[in-house]
PDB file of N, CA and C in Angstrom:
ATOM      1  N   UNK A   1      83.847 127.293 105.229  1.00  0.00           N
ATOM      2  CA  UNK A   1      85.272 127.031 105.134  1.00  0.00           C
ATOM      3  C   UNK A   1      85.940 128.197 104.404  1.00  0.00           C
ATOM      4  N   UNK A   2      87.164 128.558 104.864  1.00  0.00           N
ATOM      5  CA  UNK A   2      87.609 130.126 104.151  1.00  0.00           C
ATOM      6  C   UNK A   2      88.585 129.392 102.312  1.00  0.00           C
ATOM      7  N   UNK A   3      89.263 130.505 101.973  1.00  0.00           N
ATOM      8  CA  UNK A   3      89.389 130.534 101.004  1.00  0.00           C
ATOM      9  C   UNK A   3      91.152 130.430 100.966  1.00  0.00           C
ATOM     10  N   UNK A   4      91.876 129.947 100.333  1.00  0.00           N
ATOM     11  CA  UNK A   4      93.207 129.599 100.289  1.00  0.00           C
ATOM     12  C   UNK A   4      93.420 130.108  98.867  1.00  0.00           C
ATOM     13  N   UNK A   5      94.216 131.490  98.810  1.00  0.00           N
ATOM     14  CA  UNK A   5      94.292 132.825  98.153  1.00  0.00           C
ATOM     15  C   UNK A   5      95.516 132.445  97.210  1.00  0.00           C
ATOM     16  N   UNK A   6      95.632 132.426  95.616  1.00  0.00           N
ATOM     17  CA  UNK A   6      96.538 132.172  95.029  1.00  0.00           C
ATOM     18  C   UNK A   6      96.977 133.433  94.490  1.00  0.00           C
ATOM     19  N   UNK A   7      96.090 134.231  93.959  1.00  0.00           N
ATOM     20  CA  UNK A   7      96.637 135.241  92.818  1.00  0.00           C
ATOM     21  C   UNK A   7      95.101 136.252  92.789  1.00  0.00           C
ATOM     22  N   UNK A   8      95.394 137.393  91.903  1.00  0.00           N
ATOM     23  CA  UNK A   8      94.190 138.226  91.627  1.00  0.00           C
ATOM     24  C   UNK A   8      94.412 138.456  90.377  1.00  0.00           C
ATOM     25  N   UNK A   9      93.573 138.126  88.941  1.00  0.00           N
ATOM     26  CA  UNK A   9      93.653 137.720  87.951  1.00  0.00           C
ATOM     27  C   UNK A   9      92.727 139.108  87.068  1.00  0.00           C
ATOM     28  N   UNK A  10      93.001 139.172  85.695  1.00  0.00           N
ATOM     29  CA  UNK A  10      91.558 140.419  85.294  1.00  0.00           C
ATOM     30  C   UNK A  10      90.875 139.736  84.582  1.00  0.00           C
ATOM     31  N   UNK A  11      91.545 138.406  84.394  1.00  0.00           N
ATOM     32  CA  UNK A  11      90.475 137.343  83.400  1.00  0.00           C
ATOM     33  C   UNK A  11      89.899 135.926  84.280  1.00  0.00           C
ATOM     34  N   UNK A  12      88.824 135.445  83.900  1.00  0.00           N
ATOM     35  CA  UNK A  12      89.168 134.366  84.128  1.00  0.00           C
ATOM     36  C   UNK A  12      89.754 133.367  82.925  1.00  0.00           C
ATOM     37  N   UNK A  13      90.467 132.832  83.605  1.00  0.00           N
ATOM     38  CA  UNK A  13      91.531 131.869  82.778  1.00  0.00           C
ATOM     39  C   UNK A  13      90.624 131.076  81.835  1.00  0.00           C
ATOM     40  N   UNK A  14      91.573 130.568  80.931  1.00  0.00           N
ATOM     41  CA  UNK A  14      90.799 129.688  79.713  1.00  0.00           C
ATOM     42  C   UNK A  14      91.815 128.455  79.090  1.00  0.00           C
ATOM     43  N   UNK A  15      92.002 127.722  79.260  1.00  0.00           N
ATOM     44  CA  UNK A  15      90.891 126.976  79.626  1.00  0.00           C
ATOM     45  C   UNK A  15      90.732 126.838  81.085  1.00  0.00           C
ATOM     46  N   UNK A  16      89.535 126.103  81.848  1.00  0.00           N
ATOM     47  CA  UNK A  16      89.177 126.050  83.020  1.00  0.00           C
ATOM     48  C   UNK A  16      90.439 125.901  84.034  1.00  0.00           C
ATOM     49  N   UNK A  17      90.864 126.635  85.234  1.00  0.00           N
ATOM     50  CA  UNK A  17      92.262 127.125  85.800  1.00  0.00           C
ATOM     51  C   UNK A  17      92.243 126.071  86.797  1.00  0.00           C
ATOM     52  N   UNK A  18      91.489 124.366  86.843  1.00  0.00           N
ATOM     53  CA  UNK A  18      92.246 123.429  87.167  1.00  0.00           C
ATOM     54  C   UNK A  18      92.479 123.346  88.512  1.00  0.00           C
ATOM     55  N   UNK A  19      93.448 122.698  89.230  1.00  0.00           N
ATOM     56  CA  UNK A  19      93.663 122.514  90.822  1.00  0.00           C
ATOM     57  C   UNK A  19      94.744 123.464  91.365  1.00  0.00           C
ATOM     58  N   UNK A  20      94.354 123.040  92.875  1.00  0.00           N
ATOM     59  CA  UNK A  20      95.129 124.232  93.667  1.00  0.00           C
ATOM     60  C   UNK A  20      96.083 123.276  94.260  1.00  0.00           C
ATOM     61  N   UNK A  21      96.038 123.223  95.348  1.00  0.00           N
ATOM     62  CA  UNK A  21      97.543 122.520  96.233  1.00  0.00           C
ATOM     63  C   UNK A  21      96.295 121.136  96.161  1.00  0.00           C
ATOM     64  N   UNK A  22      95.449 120.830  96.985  1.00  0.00           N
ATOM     65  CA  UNK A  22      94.708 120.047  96.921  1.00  0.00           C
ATOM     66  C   UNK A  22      93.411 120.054  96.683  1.00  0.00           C
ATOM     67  N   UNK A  23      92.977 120.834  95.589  1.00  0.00           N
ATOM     68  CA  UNK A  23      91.510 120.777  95.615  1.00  0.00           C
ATOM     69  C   UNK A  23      91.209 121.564  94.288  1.00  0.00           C
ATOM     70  N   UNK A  24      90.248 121.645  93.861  1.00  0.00           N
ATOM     71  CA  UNK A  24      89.647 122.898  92.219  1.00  0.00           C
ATOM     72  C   UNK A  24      89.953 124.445  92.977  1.00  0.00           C
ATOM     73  N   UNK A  25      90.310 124.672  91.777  1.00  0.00           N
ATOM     74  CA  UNK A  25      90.134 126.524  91.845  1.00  0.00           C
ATOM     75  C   UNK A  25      89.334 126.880  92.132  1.00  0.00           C
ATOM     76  N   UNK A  26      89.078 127.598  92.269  1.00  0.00           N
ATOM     77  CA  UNK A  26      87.730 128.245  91.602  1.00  0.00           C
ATOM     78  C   UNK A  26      87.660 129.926  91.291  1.00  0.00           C
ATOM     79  N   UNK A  27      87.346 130.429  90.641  1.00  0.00           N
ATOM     80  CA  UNK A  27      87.416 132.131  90.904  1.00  0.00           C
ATOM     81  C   UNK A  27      86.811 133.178  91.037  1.00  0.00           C
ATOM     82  N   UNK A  28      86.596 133.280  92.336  1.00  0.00           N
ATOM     83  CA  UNK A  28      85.427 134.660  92.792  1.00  0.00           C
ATOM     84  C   UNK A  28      85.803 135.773  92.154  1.00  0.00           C
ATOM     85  N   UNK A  29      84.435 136.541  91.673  1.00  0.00           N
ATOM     86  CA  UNK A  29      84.100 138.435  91.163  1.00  0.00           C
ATOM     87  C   UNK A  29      84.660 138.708  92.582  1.00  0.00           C
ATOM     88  N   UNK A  30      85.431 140.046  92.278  1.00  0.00           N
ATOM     89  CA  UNK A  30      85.656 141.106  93.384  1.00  0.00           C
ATOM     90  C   UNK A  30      85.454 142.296  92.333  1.00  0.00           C
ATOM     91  N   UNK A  31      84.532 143.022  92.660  1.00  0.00           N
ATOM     92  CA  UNK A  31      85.232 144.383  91.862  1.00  0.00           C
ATOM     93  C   UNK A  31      85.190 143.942  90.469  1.00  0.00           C
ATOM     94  N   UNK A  32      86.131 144.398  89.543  1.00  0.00           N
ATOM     95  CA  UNK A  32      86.571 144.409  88.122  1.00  0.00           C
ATOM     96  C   UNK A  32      87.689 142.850  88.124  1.00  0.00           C
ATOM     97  N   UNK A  33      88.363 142.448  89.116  1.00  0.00           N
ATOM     98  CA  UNK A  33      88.795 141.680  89.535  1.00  0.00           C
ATOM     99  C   UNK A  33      88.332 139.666  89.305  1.00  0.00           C
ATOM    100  N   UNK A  34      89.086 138.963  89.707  1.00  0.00           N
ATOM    101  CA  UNK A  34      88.861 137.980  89.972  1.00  0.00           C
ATOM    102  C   UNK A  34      89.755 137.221  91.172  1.00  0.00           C
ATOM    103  N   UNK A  35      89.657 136.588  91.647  1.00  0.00           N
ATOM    104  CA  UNK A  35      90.426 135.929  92.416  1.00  0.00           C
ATOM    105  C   UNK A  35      90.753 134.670  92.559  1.00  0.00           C
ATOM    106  N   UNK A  36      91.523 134.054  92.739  1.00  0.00           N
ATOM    107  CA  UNK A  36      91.876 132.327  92.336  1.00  0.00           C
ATOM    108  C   UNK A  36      91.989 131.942  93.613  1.00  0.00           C
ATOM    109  N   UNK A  37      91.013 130.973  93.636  1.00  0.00           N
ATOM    110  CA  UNK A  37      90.629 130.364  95.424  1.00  0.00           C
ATOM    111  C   UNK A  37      90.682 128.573  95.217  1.00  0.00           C
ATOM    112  N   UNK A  38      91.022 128.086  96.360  1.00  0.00           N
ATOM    113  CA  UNK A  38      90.787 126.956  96.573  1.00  0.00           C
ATOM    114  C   UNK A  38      90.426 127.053  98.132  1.00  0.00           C
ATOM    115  N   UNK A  39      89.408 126.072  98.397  1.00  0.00           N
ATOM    116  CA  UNK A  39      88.509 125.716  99.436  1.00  0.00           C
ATOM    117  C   UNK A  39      89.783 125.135 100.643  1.00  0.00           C
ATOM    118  N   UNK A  40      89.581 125.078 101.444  1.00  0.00           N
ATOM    119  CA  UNK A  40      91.132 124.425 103.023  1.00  0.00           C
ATOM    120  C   UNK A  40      90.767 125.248 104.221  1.00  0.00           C
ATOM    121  N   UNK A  41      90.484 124.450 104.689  1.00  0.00           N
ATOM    122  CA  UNK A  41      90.388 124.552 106.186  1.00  0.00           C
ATOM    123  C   UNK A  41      91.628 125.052 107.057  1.00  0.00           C
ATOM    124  N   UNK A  42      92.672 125.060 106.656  1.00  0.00           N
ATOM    125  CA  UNK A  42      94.036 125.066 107.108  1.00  0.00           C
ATOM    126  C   UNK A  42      95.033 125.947 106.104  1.00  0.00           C
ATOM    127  N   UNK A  43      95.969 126.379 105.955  1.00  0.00           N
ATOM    128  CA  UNK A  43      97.139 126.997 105.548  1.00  0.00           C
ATOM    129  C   UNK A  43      97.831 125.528 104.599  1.00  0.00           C
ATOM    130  N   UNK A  44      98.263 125.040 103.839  1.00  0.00           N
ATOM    131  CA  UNK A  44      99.503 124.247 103.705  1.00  0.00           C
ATOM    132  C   UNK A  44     100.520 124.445 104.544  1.00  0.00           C
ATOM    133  N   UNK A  45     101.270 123.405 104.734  1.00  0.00           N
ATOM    134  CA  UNK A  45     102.393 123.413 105.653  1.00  0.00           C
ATOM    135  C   UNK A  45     103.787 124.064 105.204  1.00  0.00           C
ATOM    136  N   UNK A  46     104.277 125.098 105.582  1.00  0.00           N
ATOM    137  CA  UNK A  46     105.577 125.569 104.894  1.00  0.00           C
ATOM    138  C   UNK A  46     106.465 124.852 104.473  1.00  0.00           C
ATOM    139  N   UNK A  47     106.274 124.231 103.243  1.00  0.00           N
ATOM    140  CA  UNK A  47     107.162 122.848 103.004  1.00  0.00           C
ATOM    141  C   UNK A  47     107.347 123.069 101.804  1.00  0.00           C
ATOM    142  N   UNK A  48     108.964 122.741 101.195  1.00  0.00           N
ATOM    143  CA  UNK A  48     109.492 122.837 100.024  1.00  0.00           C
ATOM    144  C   UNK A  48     107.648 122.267  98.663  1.00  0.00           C
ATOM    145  N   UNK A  49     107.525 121.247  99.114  1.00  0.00           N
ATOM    146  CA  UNK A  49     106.354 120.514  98.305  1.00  0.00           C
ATOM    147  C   UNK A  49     105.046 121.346  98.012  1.00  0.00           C
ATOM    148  N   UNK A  50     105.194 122.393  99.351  1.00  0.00           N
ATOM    149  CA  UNK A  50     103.493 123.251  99.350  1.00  0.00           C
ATOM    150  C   UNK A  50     104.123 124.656  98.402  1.00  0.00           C
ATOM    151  N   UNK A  51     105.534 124.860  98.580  1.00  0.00           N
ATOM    152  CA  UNK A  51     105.855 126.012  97.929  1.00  0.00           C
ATOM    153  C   UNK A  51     105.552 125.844  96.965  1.00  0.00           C
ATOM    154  N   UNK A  52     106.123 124.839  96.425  1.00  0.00           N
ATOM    155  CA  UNK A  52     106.171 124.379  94.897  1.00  0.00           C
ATOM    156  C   UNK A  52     104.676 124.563  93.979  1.00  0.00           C
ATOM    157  N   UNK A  53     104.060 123.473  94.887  1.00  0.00           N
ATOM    158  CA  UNK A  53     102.866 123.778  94.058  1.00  0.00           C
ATOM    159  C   UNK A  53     102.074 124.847  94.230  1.00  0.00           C
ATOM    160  N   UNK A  54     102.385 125.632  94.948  1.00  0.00           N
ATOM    161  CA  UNK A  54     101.387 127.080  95.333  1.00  0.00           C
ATOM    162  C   UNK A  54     102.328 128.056  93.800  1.00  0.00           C
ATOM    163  N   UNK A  55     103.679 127.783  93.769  1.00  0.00           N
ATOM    164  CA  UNK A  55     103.913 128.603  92.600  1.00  0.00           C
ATOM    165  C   UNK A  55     103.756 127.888  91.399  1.00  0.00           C
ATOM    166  N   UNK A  56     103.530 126.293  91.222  1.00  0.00           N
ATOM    167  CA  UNK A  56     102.505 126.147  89.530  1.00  0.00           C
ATOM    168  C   UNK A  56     101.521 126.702  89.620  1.00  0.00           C
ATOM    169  N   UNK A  57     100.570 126.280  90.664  1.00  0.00           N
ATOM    170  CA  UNK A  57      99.493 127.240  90.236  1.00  0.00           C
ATOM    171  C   UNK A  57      99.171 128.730  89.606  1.00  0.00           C
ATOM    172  N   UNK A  58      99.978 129.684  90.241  1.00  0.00           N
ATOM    173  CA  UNK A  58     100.608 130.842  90.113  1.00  0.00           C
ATOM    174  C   UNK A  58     100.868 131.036  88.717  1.00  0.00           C
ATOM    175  N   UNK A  59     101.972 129.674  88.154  1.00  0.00           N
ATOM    176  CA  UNK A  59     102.795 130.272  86.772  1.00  0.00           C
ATOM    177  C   UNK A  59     101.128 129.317  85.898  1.00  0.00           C
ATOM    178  N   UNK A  60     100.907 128.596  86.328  1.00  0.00           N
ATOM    179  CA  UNK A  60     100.036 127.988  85.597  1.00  0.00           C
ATOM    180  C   UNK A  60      98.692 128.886  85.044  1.00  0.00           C
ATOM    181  N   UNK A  61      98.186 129.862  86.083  1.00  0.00           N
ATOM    182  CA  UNK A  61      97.340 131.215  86.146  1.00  0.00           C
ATOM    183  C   UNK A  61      98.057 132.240  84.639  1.00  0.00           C
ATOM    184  N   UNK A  62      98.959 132.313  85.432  1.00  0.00           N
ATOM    185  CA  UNK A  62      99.842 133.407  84.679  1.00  0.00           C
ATOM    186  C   UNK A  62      99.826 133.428  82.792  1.00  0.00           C
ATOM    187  N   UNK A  63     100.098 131.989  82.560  1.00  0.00           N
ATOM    188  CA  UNK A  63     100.170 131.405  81.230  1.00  0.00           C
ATOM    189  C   UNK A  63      98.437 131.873  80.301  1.00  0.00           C
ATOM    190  N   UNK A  64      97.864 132.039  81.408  1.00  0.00           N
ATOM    191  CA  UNK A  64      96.368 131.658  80.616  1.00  0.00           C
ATOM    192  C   UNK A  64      95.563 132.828  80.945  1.00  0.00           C
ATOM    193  N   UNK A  65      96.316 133.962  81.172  1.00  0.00           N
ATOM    194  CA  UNK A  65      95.335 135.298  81.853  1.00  0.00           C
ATOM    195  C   UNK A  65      96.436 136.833  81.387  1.00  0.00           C
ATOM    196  N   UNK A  66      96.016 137.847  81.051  1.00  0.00           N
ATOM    197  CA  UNK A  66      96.833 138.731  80.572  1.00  0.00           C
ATOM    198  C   UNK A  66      97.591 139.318  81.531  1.00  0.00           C
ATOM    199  N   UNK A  67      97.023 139.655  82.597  1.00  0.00           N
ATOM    200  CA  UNK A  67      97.550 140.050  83.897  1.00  0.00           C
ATOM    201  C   UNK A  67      97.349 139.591  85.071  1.00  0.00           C
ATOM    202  N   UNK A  68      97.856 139.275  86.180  1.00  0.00           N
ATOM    203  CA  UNK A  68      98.166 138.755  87.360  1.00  0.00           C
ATOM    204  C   UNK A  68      98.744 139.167  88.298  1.00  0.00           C
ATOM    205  N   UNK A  69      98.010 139.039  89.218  1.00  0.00           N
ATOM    206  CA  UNK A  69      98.876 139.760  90.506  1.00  0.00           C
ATOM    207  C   UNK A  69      99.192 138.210  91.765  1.00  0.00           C
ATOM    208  N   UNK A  70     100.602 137.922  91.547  1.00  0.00           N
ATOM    209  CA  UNK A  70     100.189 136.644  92.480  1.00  0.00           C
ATOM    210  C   UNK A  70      99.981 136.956  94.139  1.00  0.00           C
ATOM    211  N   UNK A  71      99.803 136.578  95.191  1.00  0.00           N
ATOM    212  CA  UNK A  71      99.313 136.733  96.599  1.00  0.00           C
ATOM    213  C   UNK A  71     100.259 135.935  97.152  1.00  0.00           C
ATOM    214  N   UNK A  72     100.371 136.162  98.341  1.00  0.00           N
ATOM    215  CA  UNK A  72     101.466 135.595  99.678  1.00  0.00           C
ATOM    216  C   UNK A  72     101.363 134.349  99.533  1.00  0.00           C
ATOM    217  N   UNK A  73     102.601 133.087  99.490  1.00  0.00           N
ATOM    218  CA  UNK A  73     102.050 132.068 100.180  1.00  0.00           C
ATOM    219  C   UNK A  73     101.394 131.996 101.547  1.00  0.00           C
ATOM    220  N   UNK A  74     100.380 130.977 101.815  1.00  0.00           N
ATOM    221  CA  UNK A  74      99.495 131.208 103.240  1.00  0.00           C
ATOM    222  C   UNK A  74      98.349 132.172 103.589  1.00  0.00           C
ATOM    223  N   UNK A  75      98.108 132.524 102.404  1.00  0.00           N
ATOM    224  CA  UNK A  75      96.700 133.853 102.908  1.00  0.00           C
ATOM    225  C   UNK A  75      95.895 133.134 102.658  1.00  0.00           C
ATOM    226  N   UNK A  76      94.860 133.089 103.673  1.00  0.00           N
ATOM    227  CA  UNK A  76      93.519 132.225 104.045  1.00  0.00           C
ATOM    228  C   UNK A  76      92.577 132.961 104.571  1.00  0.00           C
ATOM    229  N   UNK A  77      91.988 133.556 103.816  1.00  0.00           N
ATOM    230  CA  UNK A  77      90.928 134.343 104.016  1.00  0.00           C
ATOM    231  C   UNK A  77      89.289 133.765 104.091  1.00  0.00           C
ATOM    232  N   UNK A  78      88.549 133.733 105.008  1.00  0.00           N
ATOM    233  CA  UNK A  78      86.586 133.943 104.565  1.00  0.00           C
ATOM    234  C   UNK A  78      86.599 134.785 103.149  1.00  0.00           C
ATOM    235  N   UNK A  79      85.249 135.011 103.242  1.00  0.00           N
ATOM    236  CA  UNK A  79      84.860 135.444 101.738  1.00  0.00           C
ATOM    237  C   UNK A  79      84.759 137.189 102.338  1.00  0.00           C
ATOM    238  N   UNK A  80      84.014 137.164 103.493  1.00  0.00           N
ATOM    239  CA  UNK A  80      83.918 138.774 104.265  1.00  0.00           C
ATOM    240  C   UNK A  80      85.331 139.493 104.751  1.00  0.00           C
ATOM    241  N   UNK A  81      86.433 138.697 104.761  1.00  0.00           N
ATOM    242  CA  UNK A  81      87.853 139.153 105.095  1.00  0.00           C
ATOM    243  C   UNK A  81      88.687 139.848 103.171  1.00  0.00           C
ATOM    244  N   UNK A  82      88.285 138.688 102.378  1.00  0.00           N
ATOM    245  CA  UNK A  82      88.593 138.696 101.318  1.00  0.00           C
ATOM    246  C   UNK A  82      88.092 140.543 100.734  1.00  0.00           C
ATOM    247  N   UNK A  83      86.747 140.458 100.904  1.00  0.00           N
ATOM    248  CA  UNK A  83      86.004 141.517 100.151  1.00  0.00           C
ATOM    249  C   UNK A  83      86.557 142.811 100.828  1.00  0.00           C
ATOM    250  N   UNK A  84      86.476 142.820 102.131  1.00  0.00           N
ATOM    251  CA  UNK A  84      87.486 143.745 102.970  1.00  0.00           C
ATOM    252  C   UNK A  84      88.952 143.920 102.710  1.00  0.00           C
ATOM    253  N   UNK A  85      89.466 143.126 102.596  1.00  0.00           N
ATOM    254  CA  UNK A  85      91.070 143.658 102.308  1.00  0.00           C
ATOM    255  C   UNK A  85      91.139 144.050 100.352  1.00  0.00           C
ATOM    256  N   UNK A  86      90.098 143.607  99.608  1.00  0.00           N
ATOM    257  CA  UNK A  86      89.899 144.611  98.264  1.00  0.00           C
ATOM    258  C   UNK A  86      88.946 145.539  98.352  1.00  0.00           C
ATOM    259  N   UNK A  87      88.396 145.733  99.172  1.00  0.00           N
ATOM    260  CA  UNK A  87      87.173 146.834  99.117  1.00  0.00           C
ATOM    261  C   UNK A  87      87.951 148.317  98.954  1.00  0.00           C
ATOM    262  N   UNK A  88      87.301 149.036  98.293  1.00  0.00           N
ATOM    263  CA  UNK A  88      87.987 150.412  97.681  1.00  0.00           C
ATOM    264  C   UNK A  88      89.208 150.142  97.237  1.00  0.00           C
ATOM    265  N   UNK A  89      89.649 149.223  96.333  1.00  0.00           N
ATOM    266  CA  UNK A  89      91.397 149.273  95.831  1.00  0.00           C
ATOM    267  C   UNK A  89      90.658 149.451  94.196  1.00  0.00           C
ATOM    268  N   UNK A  90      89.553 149.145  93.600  1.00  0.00           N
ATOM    269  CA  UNK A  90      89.438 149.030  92.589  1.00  0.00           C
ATOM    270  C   UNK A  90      90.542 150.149  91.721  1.00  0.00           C
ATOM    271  N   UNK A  91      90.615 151.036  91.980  1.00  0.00           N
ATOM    272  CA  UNK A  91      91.654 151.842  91.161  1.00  0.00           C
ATOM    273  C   UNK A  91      93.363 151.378  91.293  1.00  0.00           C
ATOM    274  N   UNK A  92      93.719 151.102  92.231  1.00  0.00           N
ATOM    275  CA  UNK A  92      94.677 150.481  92.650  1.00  0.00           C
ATOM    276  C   UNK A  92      94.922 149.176  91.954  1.00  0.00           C
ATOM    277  N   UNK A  93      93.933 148.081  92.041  1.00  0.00           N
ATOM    278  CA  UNK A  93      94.264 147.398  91.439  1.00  0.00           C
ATOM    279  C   UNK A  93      94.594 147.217  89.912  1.00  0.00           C
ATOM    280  N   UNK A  94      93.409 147.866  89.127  1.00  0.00           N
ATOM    281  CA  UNK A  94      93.223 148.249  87.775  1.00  0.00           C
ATOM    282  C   UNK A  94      94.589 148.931  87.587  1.00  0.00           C
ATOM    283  N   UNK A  95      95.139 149.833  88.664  1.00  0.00           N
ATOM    284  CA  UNK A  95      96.743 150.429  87.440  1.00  0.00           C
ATOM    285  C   UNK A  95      97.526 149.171  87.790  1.00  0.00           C
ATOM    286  N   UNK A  96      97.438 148.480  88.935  1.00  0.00           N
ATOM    287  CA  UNK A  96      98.670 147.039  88.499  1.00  0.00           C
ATOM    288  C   UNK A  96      98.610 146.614  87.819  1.00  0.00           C
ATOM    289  N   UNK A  97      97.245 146.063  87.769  1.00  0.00           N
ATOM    290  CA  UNK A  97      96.900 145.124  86.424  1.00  0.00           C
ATOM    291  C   UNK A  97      97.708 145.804  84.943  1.00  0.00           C
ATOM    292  N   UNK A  98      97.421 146.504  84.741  1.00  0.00           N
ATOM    293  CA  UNK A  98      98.207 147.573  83.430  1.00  0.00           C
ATOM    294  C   UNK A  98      99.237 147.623  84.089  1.00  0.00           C
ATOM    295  N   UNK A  99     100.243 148.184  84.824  1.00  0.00           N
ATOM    296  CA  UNK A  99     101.646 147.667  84.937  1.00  0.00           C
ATOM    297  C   UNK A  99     102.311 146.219  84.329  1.00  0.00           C
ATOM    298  N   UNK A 100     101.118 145.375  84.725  1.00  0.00           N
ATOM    299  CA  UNK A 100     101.754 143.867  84.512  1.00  0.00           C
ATOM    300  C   UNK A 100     101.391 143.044  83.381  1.00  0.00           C
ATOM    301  N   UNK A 101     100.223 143.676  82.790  1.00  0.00           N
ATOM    302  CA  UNK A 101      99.789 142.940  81.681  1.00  0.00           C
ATOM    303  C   UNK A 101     100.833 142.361  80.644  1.00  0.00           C
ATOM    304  N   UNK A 102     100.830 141.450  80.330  1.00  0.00           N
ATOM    305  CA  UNK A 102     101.419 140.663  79.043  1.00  0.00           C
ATOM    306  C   UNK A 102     103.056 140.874  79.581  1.00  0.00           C
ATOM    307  N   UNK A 103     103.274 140.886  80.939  1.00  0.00           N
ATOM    308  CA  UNK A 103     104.609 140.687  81.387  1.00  0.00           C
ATOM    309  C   UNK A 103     104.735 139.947  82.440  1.00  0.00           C
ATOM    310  N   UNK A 104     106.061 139.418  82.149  1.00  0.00           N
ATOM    311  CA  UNK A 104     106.447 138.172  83.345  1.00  0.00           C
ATOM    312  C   UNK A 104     107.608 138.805  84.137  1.00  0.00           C
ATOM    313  N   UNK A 105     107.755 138.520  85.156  1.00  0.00           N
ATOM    314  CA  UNK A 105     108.400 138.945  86.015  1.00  0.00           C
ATOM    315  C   UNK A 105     110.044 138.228  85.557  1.00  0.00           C
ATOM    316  N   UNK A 106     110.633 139.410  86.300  1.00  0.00           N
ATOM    317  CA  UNK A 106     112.644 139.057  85.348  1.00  0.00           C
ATOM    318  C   UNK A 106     113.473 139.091  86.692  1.00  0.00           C
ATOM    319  N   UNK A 107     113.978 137.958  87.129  1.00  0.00           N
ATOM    320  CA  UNK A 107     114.730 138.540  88.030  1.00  0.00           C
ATOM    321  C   UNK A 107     115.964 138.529  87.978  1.00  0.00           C
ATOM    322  N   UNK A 108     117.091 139.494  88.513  1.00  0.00           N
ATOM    323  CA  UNK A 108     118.483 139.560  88.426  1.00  0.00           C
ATOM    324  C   UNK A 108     119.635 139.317  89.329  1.00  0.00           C
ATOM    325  N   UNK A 109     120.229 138.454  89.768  1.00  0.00           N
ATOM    326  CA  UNK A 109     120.638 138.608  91.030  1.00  0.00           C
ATOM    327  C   UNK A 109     122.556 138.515  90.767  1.00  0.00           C
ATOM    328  N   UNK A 110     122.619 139.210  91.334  1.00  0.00           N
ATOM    329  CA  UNK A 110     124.569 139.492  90.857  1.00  0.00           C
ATOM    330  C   UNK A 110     124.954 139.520  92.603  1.00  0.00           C
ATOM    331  N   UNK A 111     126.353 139.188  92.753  1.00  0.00           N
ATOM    332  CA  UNK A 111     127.329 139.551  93.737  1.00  0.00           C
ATOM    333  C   UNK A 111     127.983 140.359  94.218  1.00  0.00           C
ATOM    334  N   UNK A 112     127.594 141.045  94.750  1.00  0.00           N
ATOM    335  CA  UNK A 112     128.906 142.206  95.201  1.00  0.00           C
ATOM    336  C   UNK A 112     130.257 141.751  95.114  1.00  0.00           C
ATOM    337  N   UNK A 113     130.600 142.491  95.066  1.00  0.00           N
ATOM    338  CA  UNK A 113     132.195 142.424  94.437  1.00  0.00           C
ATOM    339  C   UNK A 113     133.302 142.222  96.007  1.00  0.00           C
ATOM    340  N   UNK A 114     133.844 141.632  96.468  1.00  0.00           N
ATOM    341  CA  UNK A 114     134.623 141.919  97.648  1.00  0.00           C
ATOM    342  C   UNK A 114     135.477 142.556  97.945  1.00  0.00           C
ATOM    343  N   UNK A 115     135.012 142.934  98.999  1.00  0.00           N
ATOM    344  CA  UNK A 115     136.482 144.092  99.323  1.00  0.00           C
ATOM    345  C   UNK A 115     137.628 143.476  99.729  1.00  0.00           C
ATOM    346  N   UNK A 116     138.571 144.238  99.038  1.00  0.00           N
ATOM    347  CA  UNK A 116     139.994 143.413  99.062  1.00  0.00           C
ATOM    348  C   UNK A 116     140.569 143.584 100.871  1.00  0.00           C
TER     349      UNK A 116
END
């Protein structure tokens, strides 16, 4: 059964990182890496309810790990697709990770002004 892709983490979380949309985490070694997986046969359904909880998990990760990289809603990867789409990023990933460490994302959103 493939893997239903939350985030790419440099720790594993502490205390134990708990449930996914429907099922345990769990978090595979890649590299220097970790990855936050839950087991699904299927995608969640694009639904206000699957968003939601795909981003606690996310902020829930986030709270308990120094750096985080969160992943698409809907990436459902095998374990041989997984290792392939990180295979040779180890440097890549390692400077995000240090970009993001011990920071949360800020967002800003303003209006353009109208033209008269």
């Amino acid at each position: 059964m493939p893997w239903y892709v939350f985030a790419l983490v440099d720790a594993v979380p502490s205390p134990r990182p708990g449930t996914g949309i429907g099922g345990p985490l769990s978090m595979l070694r890649v590299g220097d890496a970790f990855v936050a997986v839950e087991r699904r046969a299927d995608v969640p359904p694009v639904a206000f309810g699957s968003l939601e909880k795909h981003q606690d998990v996310v902020t829930r990760l986030a709270s308990r790990v120094p750096a985080i990289l969160p992943v698409r809603f809907g990436t459902l990867l095998d374990r041989d697709a997984l290792d392939a789409a990180l295979a040779d990023r180890e440097d890549e990933i390692a400077g995000a990770f240090a970009l993001v460490r011990h920071r949360v994302q800020f967002t800003w959103r303003t209006r353009a002004a109208r033209a008269p």
